[in-house]
Protein backbone atom coordinates (compact mmCIF):
# COMPACT_ATOMS: atom_id res chain seq x y z
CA UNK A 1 116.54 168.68 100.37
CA UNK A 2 113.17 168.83 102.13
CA UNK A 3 110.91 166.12 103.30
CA UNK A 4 108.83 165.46 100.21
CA UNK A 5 112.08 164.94 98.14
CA UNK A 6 113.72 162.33 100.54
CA UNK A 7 110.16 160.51 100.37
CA UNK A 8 110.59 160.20 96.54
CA UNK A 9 114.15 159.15 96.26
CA UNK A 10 113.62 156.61 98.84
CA UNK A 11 110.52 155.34 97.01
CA UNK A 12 112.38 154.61 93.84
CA UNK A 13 115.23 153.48 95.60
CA UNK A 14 112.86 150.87 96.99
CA UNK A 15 111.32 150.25 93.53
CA UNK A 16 114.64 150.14 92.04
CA UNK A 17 115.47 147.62 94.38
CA UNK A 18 112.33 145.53 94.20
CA UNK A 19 112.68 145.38 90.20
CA UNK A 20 116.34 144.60 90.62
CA UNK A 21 115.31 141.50 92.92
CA UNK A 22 112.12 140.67 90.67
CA UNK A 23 114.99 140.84 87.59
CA UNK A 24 117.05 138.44 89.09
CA UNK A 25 117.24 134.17 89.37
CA UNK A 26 119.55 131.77 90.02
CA UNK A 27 119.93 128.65 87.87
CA UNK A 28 120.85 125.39 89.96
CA UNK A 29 122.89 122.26 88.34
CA UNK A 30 120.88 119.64 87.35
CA UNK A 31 117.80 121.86 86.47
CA UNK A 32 115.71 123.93 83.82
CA UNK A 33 114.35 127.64 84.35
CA UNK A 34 111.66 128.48 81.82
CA UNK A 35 111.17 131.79 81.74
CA UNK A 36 106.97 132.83 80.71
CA UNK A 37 105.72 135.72 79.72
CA UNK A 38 101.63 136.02 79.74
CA UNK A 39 101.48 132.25 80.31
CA UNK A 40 103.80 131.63 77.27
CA UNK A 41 107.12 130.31 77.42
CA UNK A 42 109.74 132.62 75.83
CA UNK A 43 113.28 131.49 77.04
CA UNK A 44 114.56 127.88 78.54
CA UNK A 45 117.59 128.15 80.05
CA UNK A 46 119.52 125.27 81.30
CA UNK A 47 123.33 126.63 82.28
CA UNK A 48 123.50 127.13 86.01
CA UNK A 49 124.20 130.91 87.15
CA UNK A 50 122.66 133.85 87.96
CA UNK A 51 120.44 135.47 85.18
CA UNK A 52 117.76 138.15 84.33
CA UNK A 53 114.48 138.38 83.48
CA UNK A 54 112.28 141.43 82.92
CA UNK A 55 110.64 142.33 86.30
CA UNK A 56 106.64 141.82 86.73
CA UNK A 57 106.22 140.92 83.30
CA UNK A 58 108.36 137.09 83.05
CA UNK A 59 108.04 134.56 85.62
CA UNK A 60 109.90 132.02 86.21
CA UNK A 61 108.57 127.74 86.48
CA UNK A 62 111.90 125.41 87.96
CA UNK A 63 112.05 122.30 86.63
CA UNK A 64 114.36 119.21 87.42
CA UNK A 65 116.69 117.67 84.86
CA UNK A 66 117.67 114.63 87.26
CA UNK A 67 116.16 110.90 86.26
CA UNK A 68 113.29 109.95 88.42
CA UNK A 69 111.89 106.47 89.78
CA UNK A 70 108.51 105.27 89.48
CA UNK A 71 107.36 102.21 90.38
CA UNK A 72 104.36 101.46 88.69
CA UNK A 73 101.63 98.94 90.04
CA UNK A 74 101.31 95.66 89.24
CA UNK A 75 99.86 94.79 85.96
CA UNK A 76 97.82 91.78 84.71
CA UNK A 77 98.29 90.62 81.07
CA UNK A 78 97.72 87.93 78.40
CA UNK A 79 100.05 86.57 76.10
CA UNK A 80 99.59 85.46 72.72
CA UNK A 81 98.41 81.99 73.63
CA UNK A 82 96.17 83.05 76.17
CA UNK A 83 98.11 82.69 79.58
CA UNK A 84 98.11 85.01 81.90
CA UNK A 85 100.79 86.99 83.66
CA UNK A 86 101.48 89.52 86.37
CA UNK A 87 103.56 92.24 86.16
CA UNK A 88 105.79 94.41 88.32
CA UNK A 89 107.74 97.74 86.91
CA UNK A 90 109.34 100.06 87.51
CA UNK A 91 110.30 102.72 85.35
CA UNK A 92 113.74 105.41 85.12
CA UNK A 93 112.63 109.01 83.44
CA UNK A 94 113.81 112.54 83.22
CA UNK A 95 112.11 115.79 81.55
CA UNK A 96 113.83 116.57 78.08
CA UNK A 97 111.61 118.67 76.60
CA UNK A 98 110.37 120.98 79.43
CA UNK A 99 108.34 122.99 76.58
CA UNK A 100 106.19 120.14 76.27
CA UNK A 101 106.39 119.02 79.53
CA UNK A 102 105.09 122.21 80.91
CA UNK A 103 102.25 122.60 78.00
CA UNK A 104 101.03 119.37 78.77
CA UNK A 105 101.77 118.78 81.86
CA UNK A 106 102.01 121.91 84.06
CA UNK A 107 105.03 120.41 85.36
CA UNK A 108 103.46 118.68 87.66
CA UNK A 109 105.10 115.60 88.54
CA UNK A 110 101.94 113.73 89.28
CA UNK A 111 100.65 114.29 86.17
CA UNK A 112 103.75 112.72 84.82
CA UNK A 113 103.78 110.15 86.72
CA UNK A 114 99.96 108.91 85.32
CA UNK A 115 101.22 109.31 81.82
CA UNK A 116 104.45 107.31 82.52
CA UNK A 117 102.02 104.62 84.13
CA UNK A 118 99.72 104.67 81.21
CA UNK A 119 102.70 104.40 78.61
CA UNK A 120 103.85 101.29 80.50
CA UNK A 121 101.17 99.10 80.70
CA UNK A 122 100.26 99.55 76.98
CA UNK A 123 103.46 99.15 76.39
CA UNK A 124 103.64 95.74 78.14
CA UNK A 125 99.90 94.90 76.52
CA UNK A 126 101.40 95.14 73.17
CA UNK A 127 104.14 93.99 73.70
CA UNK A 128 103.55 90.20 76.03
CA UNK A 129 99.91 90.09 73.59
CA UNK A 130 102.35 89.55 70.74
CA UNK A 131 104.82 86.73 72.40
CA UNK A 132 103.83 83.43 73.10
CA UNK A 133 104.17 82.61 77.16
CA UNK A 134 107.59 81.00 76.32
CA UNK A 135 108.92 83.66 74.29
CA UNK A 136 108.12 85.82 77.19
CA UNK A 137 110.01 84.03 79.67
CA UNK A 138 113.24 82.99 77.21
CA UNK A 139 113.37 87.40 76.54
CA UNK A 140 113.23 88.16 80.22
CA UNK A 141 116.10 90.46 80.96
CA UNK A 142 117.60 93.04 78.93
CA UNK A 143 115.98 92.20 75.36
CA UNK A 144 112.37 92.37 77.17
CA UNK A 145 113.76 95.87 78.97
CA UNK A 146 114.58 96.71 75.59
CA UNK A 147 111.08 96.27 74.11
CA UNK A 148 109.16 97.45 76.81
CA UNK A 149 111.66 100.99 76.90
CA UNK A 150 111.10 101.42 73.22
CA UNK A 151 107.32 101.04 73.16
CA UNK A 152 106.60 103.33 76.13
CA UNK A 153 108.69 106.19 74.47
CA UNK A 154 106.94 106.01 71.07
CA UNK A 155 103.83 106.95 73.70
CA UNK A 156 105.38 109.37 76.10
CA UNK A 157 107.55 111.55 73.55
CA UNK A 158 104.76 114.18 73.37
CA UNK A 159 104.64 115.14 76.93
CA UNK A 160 108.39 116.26 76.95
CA UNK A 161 109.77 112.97 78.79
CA UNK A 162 112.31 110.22 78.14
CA UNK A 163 112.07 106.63 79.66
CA UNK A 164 115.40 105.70 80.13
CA UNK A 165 114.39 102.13 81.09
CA UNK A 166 111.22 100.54 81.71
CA UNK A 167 112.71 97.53 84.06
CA UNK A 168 110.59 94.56 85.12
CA UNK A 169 111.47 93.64 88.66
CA UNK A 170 108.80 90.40 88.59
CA UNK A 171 106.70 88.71 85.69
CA UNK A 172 105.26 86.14 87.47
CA UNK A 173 102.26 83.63 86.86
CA UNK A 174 99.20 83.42 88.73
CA UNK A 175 98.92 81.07 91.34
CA UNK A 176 96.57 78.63 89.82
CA UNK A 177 99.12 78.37 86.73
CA UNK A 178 102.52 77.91 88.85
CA UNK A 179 102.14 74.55 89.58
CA UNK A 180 101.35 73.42 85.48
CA UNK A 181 104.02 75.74 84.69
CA UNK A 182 106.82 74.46 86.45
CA UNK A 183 106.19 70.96 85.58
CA UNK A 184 105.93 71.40 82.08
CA UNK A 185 109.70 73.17 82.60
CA UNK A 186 111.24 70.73 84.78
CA UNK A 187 109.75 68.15 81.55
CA UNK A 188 111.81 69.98 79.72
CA UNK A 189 115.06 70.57 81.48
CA UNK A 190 114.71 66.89 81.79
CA UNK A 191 114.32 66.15 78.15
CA UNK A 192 116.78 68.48 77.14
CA UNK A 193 119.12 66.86 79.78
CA UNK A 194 118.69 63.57 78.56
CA UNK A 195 119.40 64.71 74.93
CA UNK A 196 122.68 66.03 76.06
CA UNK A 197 123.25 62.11 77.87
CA UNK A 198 122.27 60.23 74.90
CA UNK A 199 124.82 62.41 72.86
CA UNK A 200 127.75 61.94 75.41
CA UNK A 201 126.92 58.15 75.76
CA UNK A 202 127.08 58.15 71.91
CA UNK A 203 130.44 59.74 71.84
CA UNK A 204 131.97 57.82 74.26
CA UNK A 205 130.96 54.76 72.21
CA UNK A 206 132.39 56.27 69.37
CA UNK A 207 135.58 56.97 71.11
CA UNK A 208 135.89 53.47 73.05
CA UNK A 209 135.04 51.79 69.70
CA UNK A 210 137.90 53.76 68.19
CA UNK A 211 140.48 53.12 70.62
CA UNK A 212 139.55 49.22 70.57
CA UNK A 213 140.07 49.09 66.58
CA UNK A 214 143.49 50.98 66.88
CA UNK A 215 144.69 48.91 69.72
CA UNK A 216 143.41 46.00 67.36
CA UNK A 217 145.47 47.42 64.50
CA UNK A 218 148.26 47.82 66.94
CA UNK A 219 148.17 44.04 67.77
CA UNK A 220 147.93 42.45 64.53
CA UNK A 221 150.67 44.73 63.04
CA UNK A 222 152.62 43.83 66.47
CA UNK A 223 152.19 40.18 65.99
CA UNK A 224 152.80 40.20 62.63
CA UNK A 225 156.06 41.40 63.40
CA UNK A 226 157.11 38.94 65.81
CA UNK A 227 155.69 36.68 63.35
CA UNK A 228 158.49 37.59 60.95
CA UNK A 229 161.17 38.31 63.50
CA UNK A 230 160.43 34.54 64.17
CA UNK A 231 160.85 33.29 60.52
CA UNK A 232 163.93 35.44 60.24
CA UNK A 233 165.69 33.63 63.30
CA UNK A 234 164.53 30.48 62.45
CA UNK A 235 165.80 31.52 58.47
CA UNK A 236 168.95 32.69 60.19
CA UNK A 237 169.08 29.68 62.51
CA UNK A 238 168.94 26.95 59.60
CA UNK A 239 171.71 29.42 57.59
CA UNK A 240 174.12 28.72 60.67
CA UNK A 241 173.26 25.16 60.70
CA UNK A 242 173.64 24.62 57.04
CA UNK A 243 177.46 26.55 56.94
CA UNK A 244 178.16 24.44 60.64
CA UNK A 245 177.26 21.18 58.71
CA UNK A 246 178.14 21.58 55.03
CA UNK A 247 181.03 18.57 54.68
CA UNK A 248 179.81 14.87 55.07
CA UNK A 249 181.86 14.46 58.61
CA UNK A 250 180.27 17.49 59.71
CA UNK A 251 176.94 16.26 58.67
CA UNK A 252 177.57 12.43 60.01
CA UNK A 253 178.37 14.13 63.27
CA UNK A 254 175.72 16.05 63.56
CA UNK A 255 173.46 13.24 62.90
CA UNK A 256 175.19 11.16 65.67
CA UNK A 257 174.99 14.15 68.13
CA UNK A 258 170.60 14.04 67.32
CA UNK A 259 170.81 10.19 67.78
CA UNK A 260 172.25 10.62 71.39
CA UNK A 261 169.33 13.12 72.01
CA UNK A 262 166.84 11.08 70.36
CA UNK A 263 167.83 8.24 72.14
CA UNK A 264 168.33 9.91 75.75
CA UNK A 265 164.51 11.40 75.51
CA UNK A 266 163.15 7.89 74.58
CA UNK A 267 164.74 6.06 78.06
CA UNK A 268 162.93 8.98 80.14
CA UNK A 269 161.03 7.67 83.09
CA UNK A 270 160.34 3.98 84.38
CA UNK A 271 160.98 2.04 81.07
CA UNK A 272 164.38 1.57 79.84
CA UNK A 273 163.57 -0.72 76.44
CA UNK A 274 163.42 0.39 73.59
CA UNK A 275 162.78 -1.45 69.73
CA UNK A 276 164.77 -0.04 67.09
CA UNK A 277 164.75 -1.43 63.66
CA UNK A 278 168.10 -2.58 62.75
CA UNK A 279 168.35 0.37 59.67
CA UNK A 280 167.38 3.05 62.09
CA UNK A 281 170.74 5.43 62.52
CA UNK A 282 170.08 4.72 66.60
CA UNK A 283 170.42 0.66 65.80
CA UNK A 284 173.81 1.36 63.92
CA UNK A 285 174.73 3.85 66.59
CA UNK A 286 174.44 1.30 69.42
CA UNK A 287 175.94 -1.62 66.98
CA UNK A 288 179.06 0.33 65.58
């Protein structure tokens, strides 16, 4: 081979290899490759590996799948009845469309990053403009998150982006308004507290009024019990009497046995005389 023969096979080994490293990209985890052709794209591919592309005429753009943080600046708005109230986000988002994203955007991140902060804060001016101040601080938390995530991506979905979550880390008041504010909801704690008071107190009376009737109940059916346990003794203690005493000596003696008694109550004590009438069973008892 001469000279001018080695020269051309080495210049189209070197072209050979240039196109083959011009043909060739790698595909990371966790990331897009859109593949443009005159400024267009033509192919999105999102599997990681190494892949082709047609040398000098396709270009690639990289662009990340993996959700992003913004914290957007503080934000003053009014609710419904005219208060207002600061607040602080911050927002979760990630590229799902990176057509759109890089039609609208140029992928560039920035750029993102001012539409995300746009989408927010009308999302939080529609959204607080349409609550009362109260309504606004009872949905605090995850239905607020909610609301404010929704409304952001009905703005957003055109540039290619998702908000995952549109978080508020603060909604505070102005300082001026704190001090109103808090009284008014210590006013109410303390109103609701004393409702819950004035409905134990009432159902403790309730309970104490209906323990007192059953122990009532309890008592009178109690006594009335004893009450005829009582008559029945005293029934059962004249039907002993009446079969101990049911001949005329039996009777005589009994009444002679109640004389004694009679008479050995009456000479209790200092005085020891006594006036009987001469009929009286003690007279005959003390003549016969």
């Amino acid at each position: 081979m001469n000279k001018k023969a080695i020269i051309i096979i080495a210049l189209v080994v070197i072209l050979a290899a240039v196109g083959l490293t011009g043909s060739l990209y790698t595909v990371q985890p966790n990331e897009y490759v859109a593949i443009q052709q005159f400024g267009k794209v033509v192919k999105v591919v999102e599997e990681p590996g190494l892949n082709m592309k047609v040398p000098f005429l396709q270009s690639i753009r990289t662009i990340s799948k993996a959700t992003k943080l913004y914290d957007v600046p503080l934000s003053d708005v009014i609710t419904r009845d005219k208060k207002s109230m600061i607040a602080d986000n911050y927002v979760l988002w990630k590229v799902t469309d990176p057509v759109k994203y890089l039609r609208t955007l140029d992928a560039v991140e920035e750029r993102a990053e001012e539409r995300i902060e746009a989408a927010v804060y009308n999302a939080l001016k529609n959204v607080i403009s349409s609550m009362s101040q109260d309504e606004v601080i009872e949905a605090r938390g995850e239905k607020l998150t909610q609301l404010l995530t929704d409304e952001a991506n009905s703005d957003i979905g055109d540039y290619g982006i998702l908000v995952i979550t549109a978080e508020i880390k603060a909604l505070d008041l102005p300082d001026d308004n704190k001090a109103a504010v808090y009284a008014r909801m210590i006013s109410e704690r303390q109103n609701i507290a004393a409702s819950y008071k004035a409905a134990g107190d009432a159902e403790a009376q309730k309970i104490r009024n209906e323990t007192d009737k059953t122990v009532s109940i309890t008592k009178a059916n109690a006594k009335k019990e004893a009450e005829v346990l009582v008559a029945e003794g005293e029934a059962e203690y004249m039907r002993i009497l009446q079969e101990a005493y049911n001949t005329e000596d039996k009777a005589d003696f009994y009444n002679y046995l109640r004389s004694l008694d009679a008479l050995k109550n009456s000479l209790s004590g200092d005085e020891k005389t006594i006036i009987l009438d001469k009929d009286s069973e003690l007279a005959k008892l003390l003549y016969n």
